[in-house]
N, C-alpha and C. Protein backbone atom coordinates (compact mmCIF):
# COMPACT_ATOMS: atom_id res chain seq x y z
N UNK A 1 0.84 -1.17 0.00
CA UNK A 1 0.00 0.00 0.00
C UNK A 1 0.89 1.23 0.00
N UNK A 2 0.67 1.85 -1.13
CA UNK A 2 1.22 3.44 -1.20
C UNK A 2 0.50 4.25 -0.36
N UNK A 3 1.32 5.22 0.86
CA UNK A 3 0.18 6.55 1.40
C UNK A 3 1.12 7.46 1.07
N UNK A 4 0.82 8.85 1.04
CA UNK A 4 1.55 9.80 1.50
C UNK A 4 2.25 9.78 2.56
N UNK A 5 3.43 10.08 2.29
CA UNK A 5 4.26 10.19 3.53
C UNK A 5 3.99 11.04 4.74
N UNK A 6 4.06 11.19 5.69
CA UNK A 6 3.70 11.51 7.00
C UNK A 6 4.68 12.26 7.25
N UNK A 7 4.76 13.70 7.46
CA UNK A 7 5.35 14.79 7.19
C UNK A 7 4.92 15.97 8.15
N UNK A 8 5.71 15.94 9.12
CA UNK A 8 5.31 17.41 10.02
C UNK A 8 5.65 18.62 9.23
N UNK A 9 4.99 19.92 9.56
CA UNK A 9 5.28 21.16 8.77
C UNK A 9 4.88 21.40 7.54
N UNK A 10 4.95 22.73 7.23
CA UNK A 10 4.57 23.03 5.42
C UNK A 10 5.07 21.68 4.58
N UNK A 11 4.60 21.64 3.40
CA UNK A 11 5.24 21.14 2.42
C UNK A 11 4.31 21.01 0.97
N UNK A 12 5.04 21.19 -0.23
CA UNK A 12 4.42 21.21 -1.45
C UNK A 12 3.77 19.95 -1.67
N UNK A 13 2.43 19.92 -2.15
CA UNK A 13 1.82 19.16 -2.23
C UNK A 13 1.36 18.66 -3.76
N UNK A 14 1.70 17.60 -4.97
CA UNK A 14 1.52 17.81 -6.00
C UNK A 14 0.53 16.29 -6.52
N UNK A 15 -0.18 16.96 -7.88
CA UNK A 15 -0.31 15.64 -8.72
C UNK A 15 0.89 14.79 -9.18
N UNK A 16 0.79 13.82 -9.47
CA UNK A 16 1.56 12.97 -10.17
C UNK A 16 1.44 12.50 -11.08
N UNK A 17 1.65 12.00 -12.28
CA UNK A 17 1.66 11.55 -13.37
C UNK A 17 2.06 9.92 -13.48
N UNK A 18 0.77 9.01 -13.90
CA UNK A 18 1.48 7.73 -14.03
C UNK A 18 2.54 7.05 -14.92
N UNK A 19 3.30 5.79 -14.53
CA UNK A 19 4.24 5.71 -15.49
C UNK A 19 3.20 5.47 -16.81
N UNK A 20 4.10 5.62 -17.80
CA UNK A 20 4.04 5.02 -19.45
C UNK A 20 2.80 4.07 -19.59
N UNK A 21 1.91 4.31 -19.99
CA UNK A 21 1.03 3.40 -20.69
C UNK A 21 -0.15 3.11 -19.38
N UNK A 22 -0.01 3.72 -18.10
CA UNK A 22 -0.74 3.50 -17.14
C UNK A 22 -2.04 4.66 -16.84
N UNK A 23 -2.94 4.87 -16.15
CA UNK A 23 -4.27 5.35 -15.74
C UNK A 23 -4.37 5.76 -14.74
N UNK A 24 -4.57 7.13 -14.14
CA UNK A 24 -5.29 7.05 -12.81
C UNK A 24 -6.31 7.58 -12.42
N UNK A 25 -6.94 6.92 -11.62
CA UNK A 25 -8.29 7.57 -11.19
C UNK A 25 -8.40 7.77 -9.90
N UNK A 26 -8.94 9.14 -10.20
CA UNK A 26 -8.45 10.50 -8.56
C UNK A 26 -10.03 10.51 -8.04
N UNK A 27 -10.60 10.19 -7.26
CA UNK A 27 -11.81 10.54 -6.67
C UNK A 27 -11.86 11.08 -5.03
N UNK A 28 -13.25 11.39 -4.89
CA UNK A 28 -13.42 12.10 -3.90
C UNK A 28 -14.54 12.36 -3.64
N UNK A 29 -14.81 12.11 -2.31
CA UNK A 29 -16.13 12.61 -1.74
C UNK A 29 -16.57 14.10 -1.14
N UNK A 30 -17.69 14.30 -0.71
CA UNK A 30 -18.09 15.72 -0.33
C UNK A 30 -19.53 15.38 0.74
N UNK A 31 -19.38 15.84 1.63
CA UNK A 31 -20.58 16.00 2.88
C UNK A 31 -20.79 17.18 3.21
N UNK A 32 -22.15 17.07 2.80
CA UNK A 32 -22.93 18.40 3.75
C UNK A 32 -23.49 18.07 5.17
N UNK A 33 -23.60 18.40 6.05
CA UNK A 33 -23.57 17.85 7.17
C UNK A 33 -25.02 18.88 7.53
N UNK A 34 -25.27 19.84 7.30
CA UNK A 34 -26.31 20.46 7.53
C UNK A 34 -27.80 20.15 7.20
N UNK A 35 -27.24 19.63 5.58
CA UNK A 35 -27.85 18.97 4.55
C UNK A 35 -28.06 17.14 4.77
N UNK A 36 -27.48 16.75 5.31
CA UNK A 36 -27.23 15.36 5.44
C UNK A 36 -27.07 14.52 3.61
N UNK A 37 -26.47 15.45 2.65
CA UNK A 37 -26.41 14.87 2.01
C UNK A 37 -25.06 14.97 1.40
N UNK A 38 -24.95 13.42 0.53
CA UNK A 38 -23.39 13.08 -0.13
C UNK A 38 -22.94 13.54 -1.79
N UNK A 39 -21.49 13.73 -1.63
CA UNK A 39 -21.50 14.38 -3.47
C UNK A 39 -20.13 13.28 -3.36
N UNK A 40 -19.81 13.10 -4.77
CA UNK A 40 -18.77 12.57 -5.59
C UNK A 40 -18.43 13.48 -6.89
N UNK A 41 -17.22 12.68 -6.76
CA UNK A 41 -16.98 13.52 -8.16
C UNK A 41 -15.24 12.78 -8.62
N UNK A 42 -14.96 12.61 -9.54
CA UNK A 42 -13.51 11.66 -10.03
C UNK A 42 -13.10 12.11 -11.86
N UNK A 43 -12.25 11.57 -11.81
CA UNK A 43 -11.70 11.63 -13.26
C UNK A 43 -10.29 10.78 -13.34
N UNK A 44 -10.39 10.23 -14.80
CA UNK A 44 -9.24 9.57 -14.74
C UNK A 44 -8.27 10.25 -15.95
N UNK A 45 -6.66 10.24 -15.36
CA UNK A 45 -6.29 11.14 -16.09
C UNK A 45 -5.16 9.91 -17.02
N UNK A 46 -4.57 10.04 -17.87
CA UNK A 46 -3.37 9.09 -18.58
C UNK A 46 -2.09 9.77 -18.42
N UNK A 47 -1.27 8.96 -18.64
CA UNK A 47 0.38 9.21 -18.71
C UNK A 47 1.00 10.84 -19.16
N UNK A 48 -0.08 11.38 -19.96
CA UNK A 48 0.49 12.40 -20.75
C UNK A 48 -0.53 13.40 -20.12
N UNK A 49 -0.86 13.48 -18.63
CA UNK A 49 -1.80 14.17 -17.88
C UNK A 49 -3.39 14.84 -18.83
N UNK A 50 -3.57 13.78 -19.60
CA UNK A 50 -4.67 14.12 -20.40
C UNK A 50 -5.92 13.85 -19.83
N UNK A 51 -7.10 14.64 -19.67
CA UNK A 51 -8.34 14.18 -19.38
C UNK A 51 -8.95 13.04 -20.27
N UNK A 52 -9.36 11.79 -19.35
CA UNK A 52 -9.54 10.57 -20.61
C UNK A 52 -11.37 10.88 -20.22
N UNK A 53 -12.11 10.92 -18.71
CA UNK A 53 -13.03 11.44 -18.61
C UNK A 53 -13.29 11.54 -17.66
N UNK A 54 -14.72 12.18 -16.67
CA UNK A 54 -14.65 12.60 -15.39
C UNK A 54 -16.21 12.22 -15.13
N UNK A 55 -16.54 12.43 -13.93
CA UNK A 55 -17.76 12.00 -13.62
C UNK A 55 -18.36 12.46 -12.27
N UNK A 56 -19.31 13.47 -11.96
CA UNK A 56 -19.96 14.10 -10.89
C UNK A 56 -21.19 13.04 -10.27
N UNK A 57 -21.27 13.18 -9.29
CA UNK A 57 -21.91 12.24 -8.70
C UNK A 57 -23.14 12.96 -7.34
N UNK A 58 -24.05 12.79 -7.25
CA UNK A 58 -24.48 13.63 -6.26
C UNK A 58 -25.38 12.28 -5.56
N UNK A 59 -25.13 11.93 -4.74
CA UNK A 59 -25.55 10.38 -4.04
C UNK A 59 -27.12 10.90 -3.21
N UNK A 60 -27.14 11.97 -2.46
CA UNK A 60 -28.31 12.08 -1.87
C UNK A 60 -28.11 11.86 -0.41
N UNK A 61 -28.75 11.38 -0.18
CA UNK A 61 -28.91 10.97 1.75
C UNK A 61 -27.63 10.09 2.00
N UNK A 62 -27.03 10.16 2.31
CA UNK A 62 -25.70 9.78 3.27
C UNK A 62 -24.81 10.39 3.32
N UNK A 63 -23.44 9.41 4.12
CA UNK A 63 -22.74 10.38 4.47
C UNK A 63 -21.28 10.70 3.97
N UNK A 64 -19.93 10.74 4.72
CA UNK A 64 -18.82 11.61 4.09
C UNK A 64 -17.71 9.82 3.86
N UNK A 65 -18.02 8.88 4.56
CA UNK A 65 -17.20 7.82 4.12
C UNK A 65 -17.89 7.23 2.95
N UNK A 66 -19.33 7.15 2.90
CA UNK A 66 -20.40 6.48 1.77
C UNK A 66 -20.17 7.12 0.49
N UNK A 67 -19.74 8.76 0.83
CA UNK A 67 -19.61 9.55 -0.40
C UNK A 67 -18.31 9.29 -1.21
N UNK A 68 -17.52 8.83 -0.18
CA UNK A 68 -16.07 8.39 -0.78
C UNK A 68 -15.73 7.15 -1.52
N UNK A 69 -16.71 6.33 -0.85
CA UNK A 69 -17.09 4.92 -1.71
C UNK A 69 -17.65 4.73 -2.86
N UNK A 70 -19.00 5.15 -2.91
CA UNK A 70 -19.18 5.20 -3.96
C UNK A 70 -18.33 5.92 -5.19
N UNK A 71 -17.81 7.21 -4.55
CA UNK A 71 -16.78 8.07 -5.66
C UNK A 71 -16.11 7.63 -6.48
N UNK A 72 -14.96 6.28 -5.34
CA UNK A 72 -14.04 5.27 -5.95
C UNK A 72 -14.62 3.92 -6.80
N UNK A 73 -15.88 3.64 -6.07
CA UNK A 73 -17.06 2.48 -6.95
C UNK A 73 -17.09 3.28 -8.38
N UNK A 74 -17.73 3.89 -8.33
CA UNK A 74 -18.00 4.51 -9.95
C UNK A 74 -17.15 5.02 -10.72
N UNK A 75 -16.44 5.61 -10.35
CA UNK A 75 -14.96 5.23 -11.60
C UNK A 75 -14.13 4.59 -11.51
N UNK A 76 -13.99 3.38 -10.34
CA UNK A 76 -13.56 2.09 -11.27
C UNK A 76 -14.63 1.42 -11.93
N UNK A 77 -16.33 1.40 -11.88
CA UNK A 77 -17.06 0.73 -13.11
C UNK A 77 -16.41 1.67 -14.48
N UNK A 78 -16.56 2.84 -14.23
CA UNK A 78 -16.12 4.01 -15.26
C UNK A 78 -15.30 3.28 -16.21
N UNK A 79 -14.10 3.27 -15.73
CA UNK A 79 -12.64 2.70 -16.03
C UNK A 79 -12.77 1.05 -16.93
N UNK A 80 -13.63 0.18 -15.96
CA UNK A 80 -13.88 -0.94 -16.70
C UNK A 80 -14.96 -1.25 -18.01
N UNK A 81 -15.66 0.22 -17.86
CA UNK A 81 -16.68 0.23 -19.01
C UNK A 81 -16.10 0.89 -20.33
N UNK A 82 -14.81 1.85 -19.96
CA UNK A 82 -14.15 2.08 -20.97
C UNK A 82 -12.41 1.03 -21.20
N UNK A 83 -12.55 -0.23 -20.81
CA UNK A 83 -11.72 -1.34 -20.97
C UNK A 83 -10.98 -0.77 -19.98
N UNK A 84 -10.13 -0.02 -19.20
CA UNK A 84 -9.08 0.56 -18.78
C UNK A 84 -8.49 -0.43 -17.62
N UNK A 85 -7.38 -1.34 -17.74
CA UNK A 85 -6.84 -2.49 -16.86
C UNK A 85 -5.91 -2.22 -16.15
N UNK A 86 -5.06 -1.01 -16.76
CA UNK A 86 -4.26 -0.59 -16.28
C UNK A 86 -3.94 0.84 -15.13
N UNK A 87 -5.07 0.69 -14.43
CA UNK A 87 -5.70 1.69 -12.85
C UNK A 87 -5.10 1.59 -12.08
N UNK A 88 -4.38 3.00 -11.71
CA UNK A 88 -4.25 3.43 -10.07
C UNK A 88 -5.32 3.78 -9.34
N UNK A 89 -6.24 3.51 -8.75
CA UNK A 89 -6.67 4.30 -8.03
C UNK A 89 -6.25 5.12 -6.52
N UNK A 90 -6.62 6.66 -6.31
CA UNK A 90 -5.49 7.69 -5.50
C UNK A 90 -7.30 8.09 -4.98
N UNK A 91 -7.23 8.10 -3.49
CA UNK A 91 -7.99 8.38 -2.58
C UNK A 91 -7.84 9.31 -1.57
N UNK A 92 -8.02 10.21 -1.34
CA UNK A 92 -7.63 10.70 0.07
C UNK A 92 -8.77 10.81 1.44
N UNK A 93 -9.26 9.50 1.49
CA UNK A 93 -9.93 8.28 3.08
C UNK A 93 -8.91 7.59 2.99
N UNK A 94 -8.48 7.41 4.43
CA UNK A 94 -7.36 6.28 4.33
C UNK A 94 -8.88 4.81 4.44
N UNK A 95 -9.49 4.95 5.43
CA UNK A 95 -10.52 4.28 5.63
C UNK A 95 -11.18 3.50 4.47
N UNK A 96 -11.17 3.76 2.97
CA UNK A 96 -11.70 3.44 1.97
C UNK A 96 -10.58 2.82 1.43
N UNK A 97 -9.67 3.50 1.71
CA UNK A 97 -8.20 2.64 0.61
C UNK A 97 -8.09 1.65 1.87
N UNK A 98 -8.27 1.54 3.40
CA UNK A 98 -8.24 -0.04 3.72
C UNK A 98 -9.25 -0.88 3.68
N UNK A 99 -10.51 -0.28 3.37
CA UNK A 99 -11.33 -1.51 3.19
C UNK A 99 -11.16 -2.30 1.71
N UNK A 100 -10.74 -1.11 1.16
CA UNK A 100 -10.71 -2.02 -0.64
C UNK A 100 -9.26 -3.05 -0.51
N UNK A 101 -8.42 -2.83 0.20
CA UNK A 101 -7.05 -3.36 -0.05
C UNK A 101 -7.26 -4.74 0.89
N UNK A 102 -8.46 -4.88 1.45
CA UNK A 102 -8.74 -6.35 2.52
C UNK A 102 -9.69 -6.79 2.28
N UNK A 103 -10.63 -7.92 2.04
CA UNK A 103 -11.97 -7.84 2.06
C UNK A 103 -12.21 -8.32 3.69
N UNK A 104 -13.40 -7.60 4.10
CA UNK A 104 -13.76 -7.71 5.32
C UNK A 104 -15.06 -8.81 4.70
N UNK A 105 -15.86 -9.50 6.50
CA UNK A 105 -16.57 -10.44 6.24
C UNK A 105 -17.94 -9.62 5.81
N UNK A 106 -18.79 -10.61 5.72
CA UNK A 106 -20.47 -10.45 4.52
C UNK A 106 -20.96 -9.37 5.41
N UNK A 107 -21.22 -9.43 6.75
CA UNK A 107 -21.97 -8.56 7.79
C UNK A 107 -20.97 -7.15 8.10
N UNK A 108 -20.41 -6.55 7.29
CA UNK A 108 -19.93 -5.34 7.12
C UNK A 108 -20.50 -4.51 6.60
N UNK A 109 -21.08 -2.80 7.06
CA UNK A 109 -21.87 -2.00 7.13
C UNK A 109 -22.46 -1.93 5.47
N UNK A 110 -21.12 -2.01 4.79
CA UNK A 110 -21.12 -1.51 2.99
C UNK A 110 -20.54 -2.66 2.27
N UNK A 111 -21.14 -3.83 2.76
CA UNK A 111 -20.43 -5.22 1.85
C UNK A 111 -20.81 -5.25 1.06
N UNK A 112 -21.75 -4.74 0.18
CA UNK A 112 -22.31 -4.73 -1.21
C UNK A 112 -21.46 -4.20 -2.20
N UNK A 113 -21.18 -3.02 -1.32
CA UNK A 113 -20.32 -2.00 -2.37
C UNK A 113 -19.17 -2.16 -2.85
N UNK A 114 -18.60 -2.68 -1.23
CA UNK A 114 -17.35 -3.35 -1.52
C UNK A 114 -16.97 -4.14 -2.32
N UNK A 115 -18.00 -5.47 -2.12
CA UNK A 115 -17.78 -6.59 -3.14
C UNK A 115 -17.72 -6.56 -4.33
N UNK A 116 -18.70 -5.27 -4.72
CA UNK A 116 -18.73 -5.31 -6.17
C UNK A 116 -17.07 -4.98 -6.57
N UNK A 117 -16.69 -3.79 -5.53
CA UNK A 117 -14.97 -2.73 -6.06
C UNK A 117 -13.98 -4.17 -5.57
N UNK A 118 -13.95 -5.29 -4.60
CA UNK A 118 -13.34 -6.18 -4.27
C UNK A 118 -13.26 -6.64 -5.66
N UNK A 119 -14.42 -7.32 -7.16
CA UNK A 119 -14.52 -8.27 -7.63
C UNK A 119 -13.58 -7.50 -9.12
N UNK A 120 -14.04 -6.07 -8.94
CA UNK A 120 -12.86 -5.39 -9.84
C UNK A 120 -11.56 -5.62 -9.86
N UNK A 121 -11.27 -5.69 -8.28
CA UNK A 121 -9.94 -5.74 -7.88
C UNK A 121 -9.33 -7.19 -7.98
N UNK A 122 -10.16 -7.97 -8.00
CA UNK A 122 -9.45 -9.46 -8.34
C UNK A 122 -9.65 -9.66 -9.70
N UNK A 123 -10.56 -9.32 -11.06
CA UNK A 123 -10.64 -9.11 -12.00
C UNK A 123 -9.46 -8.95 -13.17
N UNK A 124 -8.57 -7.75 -12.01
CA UNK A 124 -7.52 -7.24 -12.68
C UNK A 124 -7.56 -5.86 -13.44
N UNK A 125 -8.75 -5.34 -12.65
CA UNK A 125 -9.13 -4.02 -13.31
C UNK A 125 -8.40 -3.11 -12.50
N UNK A 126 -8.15 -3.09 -11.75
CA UNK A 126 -7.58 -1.91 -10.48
C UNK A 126 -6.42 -2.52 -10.40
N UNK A 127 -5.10 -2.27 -10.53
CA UNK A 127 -3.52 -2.12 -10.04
C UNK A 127 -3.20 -1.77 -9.13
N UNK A 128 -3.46 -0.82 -8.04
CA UNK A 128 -3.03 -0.45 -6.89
C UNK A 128 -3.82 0.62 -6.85
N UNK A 129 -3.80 0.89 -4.81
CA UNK A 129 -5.15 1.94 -4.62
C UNK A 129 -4.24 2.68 -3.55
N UNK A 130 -4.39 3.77 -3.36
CA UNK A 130 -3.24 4.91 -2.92
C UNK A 130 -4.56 5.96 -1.97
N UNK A 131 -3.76 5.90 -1.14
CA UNK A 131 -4.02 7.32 -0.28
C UNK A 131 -3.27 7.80 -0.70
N UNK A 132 -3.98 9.71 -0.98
CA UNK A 132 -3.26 11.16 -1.96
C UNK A 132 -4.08 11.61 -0.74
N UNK A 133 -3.77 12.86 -0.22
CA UNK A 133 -4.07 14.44 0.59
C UNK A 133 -4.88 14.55 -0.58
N UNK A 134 -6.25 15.30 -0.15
CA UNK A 134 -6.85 16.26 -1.09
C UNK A 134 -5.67 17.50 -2.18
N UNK A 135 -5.32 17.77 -1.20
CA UNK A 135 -4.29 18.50 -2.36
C UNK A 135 -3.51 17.76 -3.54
N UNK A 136 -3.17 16.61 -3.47
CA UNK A 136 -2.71 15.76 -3.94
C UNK A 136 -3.95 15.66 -5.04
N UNK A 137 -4.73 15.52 -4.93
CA UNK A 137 -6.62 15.14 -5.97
C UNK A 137 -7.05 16.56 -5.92
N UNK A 138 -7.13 17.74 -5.86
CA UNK A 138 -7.78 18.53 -5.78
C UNK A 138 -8.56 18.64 -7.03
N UNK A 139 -8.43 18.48 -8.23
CA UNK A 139 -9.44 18.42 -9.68
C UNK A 139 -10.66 17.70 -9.15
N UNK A 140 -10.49 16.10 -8.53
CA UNK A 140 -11.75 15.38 -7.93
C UNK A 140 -12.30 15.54 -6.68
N UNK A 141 -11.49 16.57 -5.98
CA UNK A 141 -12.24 17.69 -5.12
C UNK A 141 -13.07 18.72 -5.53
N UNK A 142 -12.73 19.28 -6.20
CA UNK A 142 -13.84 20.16 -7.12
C UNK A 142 -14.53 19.69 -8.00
N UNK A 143 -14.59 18.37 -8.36
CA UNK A 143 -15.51 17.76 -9.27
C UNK A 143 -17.24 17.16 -7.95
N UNK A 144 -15.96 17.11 -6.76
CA UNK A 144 -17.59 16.26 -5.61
C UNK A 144 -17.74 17.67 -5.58
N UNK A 145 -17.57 18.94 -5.11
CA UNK A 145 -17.84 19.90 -5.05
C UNK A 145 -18.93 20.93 -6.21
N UNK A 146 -18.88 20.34 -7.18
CA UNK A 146 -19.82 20.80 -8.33
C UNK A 146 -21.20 19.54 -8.73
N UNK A 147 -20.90 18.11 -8.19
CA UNK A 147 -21.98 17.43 -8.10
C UNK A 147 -23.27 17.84 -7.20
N UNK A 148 -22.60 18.90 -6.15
CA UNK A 148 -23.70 19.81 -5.49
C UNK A 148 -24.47 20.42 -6.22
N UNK A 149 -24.52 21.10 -7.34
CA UNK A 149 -25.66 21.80 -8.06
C UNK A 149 -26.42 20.59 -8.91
N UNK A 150 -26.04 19.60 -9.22
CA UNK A 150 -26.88 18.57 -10.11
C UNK A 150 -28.14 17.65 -9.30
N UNK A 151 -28.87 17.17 -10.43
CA UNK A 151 -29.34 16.09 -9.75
C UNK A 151 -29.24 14.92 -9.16
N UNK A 152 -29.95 14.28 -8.30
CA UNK A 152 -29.37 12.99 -7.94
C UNK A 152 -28.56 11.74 -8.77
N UNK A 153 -28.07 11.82 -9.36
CA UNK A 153 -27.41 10.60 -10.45
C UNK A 153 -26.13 10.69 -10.52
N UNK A 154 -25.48 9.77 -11.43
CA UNK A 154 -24.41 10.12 -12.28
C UNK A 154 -24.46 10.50 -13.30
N UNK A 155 -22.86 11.33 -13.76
CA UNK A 155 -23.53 12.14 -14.57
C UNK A 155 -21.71 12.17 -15.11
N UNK A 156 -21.44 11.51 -16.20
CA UNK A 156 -20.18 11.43 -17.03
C UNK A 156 -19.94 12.46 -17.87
N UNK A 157 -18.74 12.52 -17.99
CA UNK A 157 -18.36 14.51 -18.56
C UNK A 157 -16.85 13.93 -19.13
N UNK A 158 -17.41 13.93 -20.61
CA UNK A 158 -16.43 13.69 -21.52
C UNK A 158 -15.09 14.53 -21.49
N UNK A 159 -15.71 15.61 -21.67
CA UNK A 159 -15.09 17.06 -21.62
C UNK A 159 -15.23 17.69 -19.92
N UNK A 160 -13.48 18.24 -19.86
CA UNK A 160 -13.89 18.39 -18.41
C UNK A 160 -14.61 20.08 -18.03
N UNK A 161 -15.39 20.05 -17.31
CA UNK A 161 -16.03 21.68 -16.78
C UNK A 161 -15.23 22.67 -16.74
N UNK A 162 -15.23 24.00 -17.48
CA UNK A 162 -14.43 25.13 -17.71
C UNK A 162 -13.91 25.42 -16.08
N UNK A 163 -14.60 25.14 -15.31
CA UNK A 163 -13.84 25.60 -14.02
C UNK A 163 -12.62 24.83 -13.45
N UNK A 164 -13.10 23.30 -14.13
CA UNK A 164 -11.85 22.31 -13.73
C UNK A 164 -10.30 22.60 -14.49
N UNK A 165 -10.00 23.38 -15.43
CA UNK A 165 -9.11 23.40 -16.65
C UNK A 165 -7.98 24.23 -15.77
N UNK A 166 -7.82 24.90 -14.92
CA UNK A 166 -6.83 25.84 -13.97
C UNK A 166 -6.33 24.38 -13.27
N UNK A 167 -7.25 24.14 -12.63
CA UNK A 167 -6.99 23.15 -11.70
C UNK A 167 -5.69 21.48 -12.37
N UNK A 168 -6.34 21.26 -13.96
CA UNK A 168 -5.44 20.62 -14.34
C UNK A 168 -4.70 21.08 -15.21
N UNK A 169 -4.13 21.69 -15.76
CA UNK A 169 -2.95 22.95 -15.92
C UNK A 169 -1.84 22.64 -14.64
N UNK A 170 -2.32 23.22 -13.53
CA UNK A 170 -1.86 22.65 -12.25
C UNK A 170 -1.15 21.29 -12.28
N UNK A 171 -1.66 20.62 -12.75
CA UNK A 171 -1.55 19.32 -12.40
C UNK A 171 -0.61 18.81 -13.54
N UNK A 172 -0.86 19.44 -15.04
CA UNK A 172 0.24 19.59 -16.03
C UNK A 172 1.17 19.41 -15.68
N UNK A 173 1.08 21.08 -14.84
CA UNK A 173 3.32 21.41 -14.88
C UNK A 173 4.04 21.11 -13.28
N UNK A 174 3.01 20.68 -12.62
CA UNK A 174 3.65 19.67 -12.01
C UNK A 174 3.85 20.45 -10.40
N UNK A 175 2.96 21.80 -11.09
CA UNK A 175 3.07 22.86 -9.86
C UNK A 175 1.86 22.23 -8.29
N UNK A 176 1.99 22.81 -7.36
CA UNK A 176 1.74 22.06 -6.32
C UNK A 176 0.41 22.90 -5.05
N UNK A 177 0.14 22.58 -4.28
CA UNK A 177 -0.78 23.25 -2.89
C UNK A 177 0.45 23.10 -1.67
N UNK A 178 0.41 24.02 -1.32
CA UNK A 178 0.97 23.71 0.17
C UNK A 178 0.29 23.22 1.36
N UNK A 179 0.48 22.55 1.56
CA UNK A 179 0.13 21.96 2.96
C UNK A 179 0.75 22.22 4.16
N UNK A 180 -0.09 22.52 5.16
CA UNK A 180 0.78 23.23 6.52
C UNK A 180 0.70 22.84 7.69
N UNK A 181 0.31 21.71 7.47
CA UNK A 181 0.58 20.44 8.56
C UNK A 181 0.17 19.06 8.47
């Protein structure tokens, strides 16, 4: 299991780029807590930091770990509906990157969900699943963040949203967020 390293103090915080011929898919959840309701939002990017496609998600009634699950559930179906075998998936729940990296037993809160992202993962669709800092994902931070104005569904976005295009530029040249603790 890849995490971010554990790092007291400031420090630059960046995307990464997969090796040669590889995929990754950056997701992320969003809770309103006022609202009691969940957003998603992901995209998977290729080797040459290209948008391959992205996907907003607005789940409805639950909550901020459910929102993260599903986030990572639906673009790895994403990923396998557009053949893609060769997946990182980069999370920032550590909680979600350990339930996918173990299978827990049948009477577990979200064994449905799991099983289905477990059956990916033995499939051979998913390669490795990574805890990233939001800063690290921030594009699929602002993607759960804009599933807030939509309706309840999914909702796939070939082309990524004029607001997302700064954000991966960013992520282009390799420039970074600081993090300050």
């Amino acid at each position: 299991m890849e995490v971010d390293r554990i790092v007291r103090g400031p420090r630059w915080i960046h995307w990464e780029k997969p090796p040669p011929g590889m995929f990754i898919l950056n997701t992320n959840g969003a809770f309103k807590s006022r609202l009691g309701v969940a957003f998603a939002g992901g995209l998977i990017h290729n080797d040459d930091v290209g948008w391959i496609v992205g996907f907003l998600l607005n789940i409805g009634c639950a909550d901020s770990v459910q929102a993260e699950l599903w986030g990572t559930h639906k673009g790895q179906m994403l990923a396998k509906r557009l053949n893609i075998r060769t997946l990182i998936v980069e999370v920032d729940a550590m909680v979600v990157v350990c339930w996918l990296q173990r299978p827990y037993m049948a009477d577990h809160y979200f064994y449905n969900i799991l099983q289905d992202s477990w059956n990916l993962i033995a499939e051979g669709w998913v390669l490795e699943i990574c805890h990233r800092h939001r800063e690290r994902n921030s594009c699929a931070d602002h993607l759960a963040n804009l599933a807030q104005s939509r309706e309840p569904r999914l909702e796939v976005l070939e082309e990524p949203p004029a607001s997302s295009i700064p954000l991966l530029q960013v992520d282009a040249c390799g420039k970074g967020f600081l993090r300050l603790h």
